[in-house]
N, C-alpha and C. Protein backbone atom coordinates (compact mmCIF):
# COMPACT_ATOMS: atom_id res chain seq x y z
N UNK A 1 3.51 -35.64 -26.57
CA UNK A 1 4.39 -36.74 -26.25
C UNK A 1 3.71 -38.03 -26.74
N UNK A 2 4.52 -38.87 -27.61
CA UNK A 2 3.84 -40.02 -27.98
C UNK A 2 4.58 -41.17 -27.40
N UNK A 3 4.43 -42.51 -27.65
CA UNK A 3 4.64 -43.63 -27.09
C UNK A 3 5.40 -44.33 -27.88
N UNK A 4 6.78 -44.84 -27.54
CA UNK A 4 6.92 -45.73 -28.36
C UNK A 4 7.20 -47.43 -27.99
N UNK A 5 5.95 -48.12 -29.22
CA UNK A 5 5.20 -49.32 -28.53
C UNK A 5 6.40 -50.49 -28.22
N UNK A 6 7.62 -50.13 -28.61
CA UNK A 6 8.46 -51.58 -28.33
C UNK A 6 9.22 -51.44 -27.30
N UNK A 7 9.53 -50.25 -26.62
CA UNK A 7 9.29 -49.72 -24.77
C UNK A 7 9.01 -48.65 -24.09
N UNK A 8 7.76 -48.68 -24.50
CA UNK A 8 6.92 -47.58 -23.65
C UNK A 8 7.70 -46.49 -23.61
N UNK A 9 8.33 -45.92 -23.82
CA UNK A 9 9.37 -44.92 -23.53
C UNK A 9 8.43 -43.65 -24.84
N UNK A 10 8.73 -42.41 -23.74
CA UNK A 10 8.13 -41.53 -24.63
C UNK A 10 8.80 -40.94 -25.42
N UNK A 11 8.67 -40.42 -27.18
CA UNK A 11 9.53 -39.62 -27.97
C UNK A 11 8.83 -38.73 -28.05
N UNK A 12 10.01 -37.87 -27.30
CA UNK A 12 10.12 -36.31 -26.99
C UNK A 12 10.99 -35.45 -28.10
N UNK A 13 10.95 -34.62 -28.33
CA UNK A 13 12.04 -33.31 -28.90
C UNK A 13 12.64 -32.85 -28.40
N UNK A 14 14.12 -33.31 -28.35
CA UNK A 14 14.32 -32.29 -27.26
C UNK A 14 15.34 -31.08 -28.22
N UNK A 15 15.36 -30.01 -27.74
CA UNK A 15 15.85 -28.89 -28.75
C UNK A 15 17.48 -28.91 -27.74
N UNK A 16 18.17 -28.54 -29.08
CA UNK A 16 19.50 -28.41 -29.31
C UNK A 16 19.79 -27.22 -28.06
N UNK A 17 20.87 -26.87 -27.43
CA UNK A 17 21.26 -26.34 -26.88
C UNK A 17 22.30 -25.36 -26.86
N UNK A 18 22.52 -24.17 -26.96
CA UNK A 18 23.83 -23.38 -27.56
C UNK A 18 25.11 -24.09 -27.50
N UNK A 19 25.35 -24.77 -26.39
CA UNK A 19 26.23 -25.72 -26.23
C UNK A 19 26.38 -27.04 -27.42
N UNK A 20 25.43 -27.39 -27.55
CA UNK A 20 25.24 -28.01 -28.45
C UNK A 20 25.17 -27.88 -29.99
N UNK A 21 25.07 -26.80 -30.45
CA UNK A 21 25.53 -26.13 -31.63
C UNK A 21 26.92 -26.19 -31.69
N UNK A 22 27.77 -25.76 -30.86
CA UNK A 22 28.91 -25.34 -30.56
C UNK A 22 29.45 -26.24 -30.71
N UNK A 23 29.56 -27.86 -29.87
CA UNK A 23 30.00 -29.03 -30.60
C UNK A 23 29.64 -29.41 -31.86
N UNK A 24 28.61 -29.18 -32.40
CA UNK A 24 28.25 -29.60 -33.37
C UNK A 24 29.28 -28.95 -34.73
N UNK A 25 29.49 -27.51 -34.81
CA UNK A 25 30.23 -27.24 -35.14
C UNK A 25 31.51 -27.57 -34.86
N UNK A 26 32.02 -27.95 -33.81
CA UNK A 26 33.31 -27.87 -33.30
C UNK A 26 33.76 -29.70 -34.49
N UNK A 27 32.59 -30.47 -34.25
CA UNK A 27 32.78 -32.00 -34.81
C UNK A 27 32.82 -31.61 -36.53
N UNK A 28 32.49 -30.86 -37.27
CA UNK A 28 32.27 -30.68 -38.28
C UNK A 28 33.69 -29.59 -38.68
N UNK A 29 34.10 -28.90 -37.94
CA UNK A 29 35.17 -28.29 -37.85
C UNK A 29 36.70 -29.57 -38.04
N UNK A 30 36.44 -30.36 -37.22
CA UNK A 30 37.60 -31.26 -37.16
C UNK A 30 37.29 -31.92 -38.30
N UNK A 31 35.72 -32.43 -38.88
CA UNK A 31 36.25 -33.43 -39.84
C UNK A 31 36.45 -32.89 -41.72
N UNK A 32 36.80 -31.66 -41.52
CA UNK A 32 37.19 -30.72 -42.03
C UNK A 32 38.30 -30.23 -42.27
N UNK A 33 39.18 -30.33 -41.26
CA UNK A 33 40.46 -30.50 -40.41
C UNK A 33 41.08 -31.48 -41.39
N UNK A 34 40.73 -33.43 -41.02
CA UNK A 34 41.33 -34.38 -41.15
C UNK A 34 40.53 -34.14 -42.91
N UNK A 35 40.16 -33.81 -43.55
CA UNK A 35 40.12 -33.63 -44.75
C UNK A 35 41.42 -33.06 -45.69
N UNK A 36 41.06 -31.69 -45.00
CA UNK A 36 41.77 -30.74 -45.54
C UNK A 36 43.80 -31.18 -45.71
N UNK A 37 44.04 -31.66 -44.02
CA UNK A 37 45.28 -32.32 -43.90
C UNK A 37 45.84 -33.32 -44.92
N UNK A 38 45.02 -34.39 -45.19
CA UNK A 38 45.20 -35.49 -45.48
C UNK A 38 45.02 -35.19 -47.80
N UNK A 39 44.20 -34.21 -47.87
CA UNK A 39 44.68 -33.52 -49.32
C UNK A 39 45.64 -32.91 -49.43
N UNK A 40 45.82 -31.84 -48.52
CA UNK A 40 47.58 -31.09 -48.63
C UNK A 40 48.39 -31.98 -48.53
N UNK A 41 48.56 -32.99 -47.97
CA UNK A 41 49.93 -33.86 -47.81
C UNK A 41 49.94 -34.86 -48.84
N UNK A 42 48.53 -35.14 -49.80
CA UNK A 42 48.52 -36.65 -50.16
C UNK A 42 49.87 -36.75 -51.02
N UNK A 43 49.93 -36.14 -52.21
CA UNK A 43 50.80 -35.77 -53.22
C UNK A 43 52.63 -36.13 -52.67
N UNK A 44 52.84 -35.22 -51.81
CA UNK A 44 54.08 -35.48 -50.62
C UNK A 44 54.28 -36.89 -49.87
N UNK A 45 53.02 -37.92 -49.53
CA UNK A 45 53.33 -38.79 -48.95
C UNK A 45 53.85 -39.86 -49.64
N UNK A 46 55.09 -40.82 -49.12
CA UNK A 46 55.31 -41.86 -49.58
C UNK A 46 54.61 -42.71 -49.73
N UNK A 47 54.89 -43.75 -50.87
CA UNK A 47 53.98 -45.01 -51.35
C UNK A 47 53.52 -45.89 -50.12
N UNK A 48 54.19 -45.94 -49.30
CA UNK A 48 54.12 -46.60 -47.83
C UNK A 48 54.04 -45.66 -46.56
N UNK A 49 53.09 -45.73 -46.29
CA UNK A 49 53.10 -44.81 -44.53
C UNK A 49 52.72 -45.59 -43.46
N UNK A 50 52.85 -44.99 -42.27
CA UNK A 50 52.66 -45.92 -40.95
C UNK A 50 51.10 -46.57 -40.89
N UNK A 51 51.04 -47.95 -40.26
CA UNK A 51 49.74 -47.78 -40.11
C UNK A 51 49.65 -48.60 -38.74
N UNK A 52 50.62 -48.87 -37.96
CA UNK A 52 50.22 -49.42 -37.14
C UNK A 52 51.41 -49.16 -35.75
N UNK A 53 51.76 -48.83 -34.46
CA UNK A 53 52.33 -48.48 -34.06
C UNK A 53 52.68 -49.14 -32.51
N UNK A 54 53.89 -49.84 -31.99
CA UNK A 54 53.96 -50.13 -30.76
C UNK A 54 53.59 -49.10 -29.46
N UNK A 55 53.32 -49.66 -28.19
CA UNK A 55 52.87 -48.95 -27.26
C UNK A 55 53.52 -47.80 -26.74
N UNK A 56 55.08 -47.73 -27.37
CA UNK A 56 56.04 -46.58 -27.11
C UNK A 56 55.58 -45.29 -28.38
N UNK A 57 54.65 -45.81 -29.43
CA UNK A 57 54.82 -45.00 -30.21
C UNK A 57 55.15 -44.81 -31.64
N UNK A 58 55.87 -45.48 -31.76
CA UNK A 58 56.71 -46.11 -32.63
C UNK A 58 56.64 -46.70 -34.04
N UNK A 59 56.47 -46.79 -35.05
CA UNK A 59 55.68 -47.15 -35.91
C UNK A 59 56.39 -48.98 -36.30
N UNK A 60 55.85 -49.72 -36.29
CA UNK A 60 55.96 -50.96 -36.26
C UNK A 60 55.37 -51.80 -37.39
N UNK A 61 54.54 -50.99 -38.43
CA UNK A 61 54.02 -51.69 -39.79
C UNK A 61 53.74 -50.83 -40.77
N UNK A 62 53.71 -50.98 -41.89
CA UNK A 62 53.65 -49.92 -42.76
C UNK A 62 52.48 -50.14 -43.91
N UNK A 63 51.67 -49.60 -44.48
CA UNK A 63 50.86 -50.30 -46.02
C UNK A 63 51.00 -49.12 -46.39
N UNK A 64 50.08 -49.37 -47.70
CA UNK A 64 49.87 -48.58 -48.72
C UNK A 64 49.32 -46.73 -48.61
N UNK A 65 49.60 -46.07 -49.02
CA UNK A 65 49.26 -44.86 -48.80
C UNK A 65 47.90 -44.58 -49.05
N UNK A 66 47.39 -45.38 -49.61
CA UNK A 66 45.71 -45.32 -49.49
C UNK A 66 45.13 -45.41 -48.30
N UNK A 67 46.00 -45.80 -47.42
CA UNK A 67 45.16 -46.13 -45.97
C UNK A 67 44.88 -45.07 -45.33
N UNK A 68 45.81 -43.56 -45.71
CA UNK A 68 45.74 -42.26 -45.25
C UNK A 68 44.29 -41.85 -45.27
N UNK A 69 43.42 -42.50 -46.22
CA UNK A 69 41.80 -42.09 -46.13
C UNK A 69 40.93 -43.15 -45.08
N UNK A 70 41.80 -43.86 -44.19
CA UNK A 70 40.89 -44.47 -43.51
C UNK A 70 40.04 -43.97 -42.23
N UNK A 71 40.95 -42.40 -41.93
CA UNK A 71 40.79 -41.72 -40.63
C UNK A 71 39.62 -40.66 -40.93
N UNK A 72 39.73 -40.23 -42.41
CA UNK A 72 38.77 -39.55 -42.83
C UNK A 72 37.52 -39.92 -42.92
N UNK A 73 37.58 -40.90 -43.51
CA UNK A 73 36.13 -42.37 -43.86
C UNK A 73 35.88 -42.13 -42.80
N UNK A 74 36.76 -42.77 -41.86
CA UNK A 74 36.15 -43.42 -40.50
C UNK A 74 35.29 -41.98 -39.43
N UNK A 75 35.87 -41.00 -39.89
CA UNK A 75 35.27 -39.67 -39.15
C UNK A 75 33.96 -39.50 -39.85
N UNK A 76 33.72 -39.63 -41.28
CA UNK A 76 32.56 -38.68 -41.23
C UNK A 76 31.86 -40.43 -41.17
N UNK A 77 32.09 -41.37 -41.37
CA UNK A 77 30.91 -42.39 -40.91
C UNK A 77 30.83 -42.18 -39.67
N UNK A 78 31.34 -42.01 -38.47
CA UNK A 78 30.84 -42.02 -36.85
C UNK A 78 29.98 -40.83 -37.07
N UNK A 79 30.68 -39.30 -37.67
CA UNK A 79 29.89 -38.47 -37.76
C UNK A 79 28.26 -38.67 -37.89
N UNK A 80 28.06 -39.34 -39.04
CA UNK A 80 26.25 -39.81 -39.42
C UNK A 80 26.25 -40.44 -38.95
N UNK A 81 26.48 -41.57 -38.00
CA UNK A 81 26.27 -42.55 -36.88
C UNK A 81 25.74 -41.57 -35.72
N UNK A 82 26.63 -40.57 -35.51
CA UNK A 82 26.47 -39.77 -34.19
C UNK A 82 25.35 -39.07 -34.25
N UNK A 83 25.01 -38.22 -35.40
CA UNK A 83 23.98 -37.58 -35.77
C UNK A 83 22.83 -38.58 -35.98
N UNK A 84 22.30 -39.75 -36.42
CA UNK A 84 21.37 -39.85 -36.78
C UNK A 84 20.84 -40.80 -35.63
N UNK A 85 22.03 -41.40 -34.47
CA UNK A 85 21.41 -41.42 -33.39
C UNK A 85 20.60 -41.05 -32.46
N UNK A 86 21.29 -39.55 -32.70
CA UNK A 86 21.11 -38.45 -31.60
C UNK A 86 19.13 -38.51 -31.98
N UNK A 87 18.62 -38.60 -33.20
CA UNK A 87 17.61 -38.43 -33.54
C UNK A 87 16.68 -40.16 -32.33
N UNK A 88 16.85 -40.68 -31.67
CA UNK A 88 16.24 -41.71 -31.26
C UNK A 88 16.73 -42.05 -29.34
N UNK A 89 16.67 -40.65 -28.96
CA UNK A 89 17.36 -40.93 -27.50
C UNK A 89 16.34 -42.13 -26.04
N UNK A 90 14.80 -41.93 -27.43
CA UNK A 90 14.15 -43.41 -26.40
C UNK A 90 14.42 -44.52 -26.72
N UNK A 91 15.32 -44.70 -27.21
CA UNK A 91 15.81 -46.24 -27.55
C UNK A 91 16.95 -46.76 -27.15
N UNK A 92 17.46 -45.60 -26.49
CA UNK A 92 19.52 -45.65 -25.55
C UNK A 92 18.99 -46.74 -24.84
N UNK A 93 20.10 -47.45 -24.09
CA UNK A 93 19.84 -48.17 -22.94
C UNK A 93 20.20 -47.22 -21.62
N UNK A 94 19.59 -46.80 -20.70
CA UNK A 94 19.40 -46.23 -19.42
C UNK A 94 19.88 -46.74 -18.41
N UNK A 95 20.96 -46.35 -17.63
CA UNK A 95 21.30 -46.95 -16.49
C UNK A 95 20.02 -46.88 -15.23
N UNK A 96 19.46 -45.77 -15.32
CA UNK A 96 18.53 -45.34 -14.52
C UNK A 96 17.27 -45.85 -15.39
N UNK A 97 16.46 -46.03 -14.60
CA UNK A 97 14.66 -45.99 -15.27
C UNK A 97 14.27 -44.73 -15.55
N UNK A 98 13.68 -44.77 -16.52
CA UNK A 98 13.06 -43.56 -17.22
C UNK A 98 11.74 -43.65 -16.77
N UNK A 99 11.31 -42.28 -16.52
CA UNK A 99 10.02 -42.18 -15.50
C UNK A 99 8.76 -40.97 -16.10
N UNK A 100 8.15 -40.33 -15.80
CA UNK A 100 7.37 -39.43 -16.43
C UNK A 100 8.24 -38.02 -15.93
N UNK A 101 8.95 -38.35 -14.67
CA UNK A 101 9.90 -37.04 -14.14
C UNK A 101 10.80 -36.59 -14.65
N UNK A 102 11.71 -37.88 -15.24
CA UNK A 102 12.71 -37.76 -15.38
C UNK A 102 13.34 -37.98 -16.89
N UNK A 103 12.16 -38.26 -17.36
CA UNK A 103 12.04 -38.24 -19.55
C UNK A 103 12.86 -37.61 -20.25
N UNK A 104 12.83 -35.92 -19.49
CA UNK A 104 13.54 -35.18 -20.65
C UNK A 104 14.61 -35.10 -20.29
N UNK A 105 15.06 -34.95 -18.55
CA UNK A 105 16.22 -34.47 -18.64
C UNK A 105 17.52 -35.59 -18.86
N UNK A 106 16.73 -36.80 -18.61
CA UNK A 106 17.77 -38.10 -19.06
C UNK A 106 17.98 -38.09 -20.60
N UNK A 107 17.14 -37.62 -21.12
CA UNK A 107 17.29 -37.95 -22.80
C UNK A 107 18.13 -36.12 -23.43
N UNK A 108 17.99 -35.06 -22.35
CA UNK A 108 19.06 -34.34 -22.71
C UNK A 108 20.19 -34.58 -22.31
N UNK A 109 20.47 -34.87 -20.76
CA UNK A 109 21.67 -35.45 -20.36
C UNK A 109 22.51 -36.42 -21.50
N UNK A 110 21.66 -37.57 -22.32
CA UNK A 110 22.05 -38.74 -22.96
C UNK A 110 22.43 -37.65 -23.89
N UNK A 111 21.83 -36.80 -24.68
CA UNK A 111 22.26 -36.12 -26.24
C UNK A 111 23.44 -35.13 -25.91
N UNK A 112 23.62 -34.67 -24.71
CA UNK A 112 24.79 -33.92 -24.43
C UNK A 112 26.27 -34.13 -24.68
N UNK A 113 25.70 -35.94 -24.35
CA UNK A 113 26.82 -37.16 -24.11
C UNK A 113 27.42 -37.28 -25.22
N UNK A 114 26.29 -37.68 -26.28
CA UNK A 114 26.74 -37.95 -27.42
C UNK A 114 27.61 -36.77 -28.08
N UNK A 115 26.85 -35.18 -28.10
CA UNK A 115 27.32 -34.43 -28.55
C UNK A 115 29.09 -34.19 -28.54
N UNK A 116 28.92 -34.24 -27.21
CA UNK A 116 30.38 -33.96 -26.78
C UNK A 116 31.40 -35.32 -27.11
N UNK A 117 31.15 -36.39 -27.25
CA UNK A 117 31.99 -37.70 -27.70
C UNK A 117 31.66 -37.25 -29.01
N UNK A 118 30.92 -36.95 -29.79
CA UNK A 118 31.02 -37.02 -31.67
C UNK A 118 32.27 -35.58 -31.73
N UNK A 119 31.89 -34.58 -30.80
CA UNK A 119 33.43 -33.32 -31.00
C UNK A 119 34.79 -33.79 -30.55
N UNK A 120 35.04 -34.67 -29.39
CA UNK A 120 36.20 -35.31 -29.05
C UNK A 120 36.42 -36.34 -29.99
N UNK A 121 35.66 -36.94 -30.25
CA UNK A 121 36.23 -37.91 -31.64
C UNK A 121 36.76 -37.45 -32.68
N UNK A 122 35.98 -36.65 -33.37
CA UNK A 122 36.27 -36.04 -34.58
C UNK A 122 37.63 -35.62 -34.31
N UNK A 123 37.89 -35.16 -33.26
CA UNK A 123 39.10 -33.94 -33.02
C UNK A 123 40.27 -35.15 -32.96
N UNK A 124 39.81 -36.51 -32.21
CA UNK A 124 40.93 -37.05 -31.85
C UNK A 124 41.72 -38.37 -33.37
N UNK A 125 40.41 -38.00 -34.22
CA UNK A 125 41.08 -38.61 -35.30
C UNK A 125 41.70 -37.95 -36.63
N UNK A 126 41.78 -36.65 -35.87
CA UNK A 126 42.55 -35.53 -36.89
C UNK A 126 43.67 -35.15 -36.34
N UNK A 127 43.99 -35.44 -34.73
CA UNK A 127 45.06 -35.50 -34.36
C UNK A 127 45.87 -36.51 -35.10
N UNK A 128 45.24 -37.72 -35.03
CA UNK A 128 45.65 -38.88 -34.98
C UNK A 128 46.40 -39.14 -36.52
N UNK A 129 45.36 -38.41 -37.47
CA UNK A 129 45.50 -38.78 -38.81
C UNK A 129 47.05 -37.36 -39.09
N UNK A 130 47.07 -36.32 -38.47
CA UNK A 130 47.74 -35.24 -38.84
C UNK A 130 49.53 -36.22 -38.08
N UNK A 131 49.49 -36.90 -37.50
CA UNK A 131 50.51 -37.36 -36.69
C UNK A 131 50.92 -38.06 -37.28
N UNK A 132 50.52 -39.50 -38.16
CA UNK A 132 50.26 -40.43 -39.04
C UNK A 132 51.09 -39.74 -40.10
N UNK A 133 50.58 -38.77 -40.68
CA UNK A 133 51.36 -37.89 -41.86
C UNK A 133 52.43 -37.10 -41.45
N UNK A 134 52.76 -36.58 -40.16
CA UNK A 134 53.92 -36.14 -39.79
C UNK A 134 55.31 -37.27 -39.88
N UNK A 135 54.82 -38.16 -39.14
CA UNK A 135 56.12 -39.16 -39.46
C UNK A 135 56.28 -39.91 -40.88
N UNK A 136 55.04 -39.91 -41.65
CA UNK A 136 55.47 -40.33 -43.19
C UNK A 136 56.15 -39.51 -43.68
N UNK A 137 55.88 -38.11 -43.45
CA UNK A 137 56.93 -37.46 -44.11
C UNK A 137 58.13 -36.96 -43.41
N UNK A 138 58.68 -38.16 -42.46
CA UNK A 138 59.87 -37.76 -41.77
C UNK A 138 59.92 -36.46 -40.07
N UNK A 139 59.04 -35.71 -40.49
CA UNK A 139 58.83 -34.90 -39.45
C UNK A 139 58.52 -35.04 -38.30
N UNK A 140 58.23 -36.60 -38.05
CA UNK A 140 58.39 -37.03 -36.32
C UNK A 140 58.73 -38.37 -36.56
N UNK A 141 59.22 -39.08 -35.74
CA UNK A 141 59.75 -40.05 -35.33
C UNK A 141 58.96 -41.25 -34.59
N UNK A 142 57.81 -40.96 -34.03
CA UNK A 142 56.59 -41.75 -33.29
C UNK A 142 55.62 -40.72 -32.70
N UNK A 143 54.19 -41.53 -32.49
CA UNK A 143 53.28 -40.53 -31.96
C UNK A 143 53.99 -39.93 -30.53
N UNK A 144 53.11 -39.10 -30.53
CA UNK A 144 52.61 -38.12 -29.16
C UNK A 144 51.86 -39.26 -28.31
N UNK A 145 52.51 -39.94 -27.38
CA UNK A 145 51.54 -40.60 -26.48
C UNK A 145 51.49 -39.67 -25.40
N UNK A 146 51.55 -38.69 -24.93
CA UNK A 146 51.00 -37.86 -23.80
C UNK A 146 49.46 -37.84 -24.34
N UNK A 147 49.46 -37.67 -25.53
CA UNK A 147 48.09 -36.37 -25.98
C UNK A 147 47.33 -37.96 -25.75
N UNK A 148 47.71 -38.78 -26.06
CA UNK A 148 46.53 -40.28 -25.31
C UNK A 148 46.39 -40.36 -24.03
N UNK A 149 46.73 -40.17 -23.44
CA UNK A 149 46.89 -39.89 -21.73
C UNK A 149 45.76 -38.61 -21.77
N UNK A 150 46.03 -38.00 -22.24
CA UNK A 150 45.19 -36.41 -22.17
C UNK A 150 43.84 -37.21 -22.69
N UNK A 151 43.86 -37.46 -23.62
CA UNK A 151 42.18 -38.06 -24.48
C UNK A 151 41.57 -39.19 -24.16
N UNK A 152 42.15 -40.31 -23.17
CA UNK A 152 41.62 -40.95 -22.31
C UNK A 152 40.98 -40.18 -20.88
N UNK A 153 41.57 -38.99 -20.42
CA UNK A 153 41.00 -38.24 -19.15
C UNK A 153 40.49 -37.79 -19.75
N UNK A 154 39.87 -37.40 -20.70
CA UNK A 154 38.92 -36.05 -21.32
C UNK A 154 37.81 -37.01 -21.57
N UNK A 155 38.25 -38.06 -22.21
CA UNK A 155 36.80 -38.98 -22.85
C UNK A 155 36.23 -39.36 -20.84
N UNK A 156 37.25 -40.18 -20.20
CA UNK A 156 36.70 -40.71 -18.87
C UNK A 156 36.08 -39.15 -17.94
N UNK A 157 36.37 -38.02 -18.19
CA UNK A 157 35.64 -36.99 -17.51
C UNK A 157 34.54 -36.75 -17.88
N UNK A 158 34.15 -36.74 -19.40
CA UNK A 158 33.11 -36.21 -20.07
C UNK A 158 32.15 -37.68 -19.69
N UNK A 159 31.99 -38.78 -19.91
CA UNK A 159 31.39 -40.07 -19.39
C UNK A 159 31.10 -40.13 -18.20
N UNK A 160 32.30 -40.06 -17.50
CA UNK A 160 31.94 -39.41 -15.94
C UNK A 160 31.21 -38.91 -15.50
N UNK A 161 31.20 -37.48 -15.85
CA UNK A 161 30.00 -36.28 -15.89
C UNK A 161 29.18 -36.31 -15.86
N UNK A 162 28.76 -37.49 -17.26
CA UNK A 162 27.36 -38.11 -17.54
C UNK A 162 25.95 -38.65 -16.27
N UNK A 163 27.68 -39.72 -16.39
CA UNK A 163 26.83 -40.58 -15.03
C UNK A 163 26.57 -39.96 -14.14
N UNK A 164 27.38 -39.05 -13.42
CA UNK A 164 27.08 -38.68 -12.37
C UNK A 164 25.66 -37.77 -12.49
N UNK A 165 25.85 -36.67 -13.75
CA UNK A 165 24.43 -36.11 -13.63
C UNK A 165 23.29 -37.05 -13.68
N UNK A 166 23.20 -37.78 -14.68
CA UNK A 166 22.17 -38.88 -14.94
C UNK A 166 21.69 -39.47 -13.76
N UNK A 167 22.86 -39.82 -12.47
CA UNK A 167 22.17 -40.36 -11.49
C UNK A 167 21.91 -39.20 -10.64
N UNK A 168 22.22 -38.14 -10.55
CA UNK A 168 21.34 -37.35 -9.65
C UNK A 168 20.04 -37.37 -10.65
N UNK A 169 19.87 -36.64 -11.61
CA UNK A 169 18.93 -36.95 -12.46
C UNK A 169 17.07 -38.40 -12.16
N UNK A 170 18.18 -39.27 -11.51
CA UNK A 170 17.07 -40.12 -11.83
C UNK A 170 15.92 -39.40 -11.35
C-alpha cells in the first residue's frame, strides 16, 4: 500500500469482481448496440431528425442528420471517462472519511458505483439514440417517457445503494 502525497489516501488495487466483469461487458455491449443501430438506419434517415423534445415527448426541433452520431460519441467518451477513472478511486471525494479500516471496502463500494452507472448509461443512451431513429423514420410519434421514470428509479436505487452501503461501511 502506498501513499498518495496530495491526500494521504492510500492506492490500493482493488481487483475486479465477477459482477464487475459482467457490467463491464454489459457497458460495452450497449455501446455496441448504439453503434450498430445508428449504421443500419443511417442511409434510411432523413436529412433532418429530431433533436430535441418537449416534456410530453414530443419532438419540438429538428437538425441535421449528423447529429445521429452525437449519442454514439457521447457513449464511448463517458465510456473512457468511466474506465480510466475507475483506475484512481483515492482521489473520489468521500462522503465518509477514509480510515485504515475502511480503505478498501469504500474504494470497492465507490468502483461498484461507477461500474454499474457506466452499464446504465451506456444502455440508456442506446435506448435513447434507438428512439431518436424510430420517430425519424416515422415509426413512433414521441419518446417513451415511462422508460425515464423507470431510469431515473434505477439510477436513484443504484446511488442509493451506494450510500447506504458506504455509510454502514464507514
Amino acid at each position: 500500500m502506498t501513499r498518495n502525497p496530495s491526500n494521504q489516501r492510500p492506492i490500493l488495487t482493488i481487483a475486479r469482481s465477477p459482477i464487475s466483469w459482467v457490467l463491464e461487458i454489459a457497458a460495452v455491449v450497449g455501446i455496441f448496440c448504439i453503434i450498430v443501430i445508428t449504421l443500419q438506419s443511417w442511409a434510411n434517415l432523413p436529412n433532418s431528425i429530431p433533436i430535441h423534445f418537449e416534456m410530453g415527448g414530443k419532438p419540438d426541433a429538428t437538425g441535421s442528420k449528423k447529429l445521429i452520431w452525437l449519442f454514439p460519441s457521447l457513449a464511448i467518451l463517458l465510456y473512457v471517462a468511466f474506465t480510466v477513472l475507475r483506475q484512481f478511486p483515492h482521489t473520489f471525494n468521500y462522503i465518509w472519511g477514509i480510515t485504515e479500516q475502511n480503505v478498501a471496502k469504500q474504494y470497492q463500494l465507490a468502483l461498484n458505483l461507477l461500474d454499474w452507472n457506466k452499464a446504465e448509461i451506456m444502455w440508456v443512451l442506446a435506448f435513447i439514440e434507438w428512439q431518436i431513429i424510430q420517430i425519424s423514420l416515422g415509426h413512433s410519434a414521441e419518446l417513451i417517457i415511462d422508460f425515464f421514470l423507470v431510469v431515473m428509479t434505477l439510477l436513484l436505487v443504484t446511488n442509493g445503494l451506494y450510500f447506504w452501503q458506504a455509510y454502514q461501511a464507514r
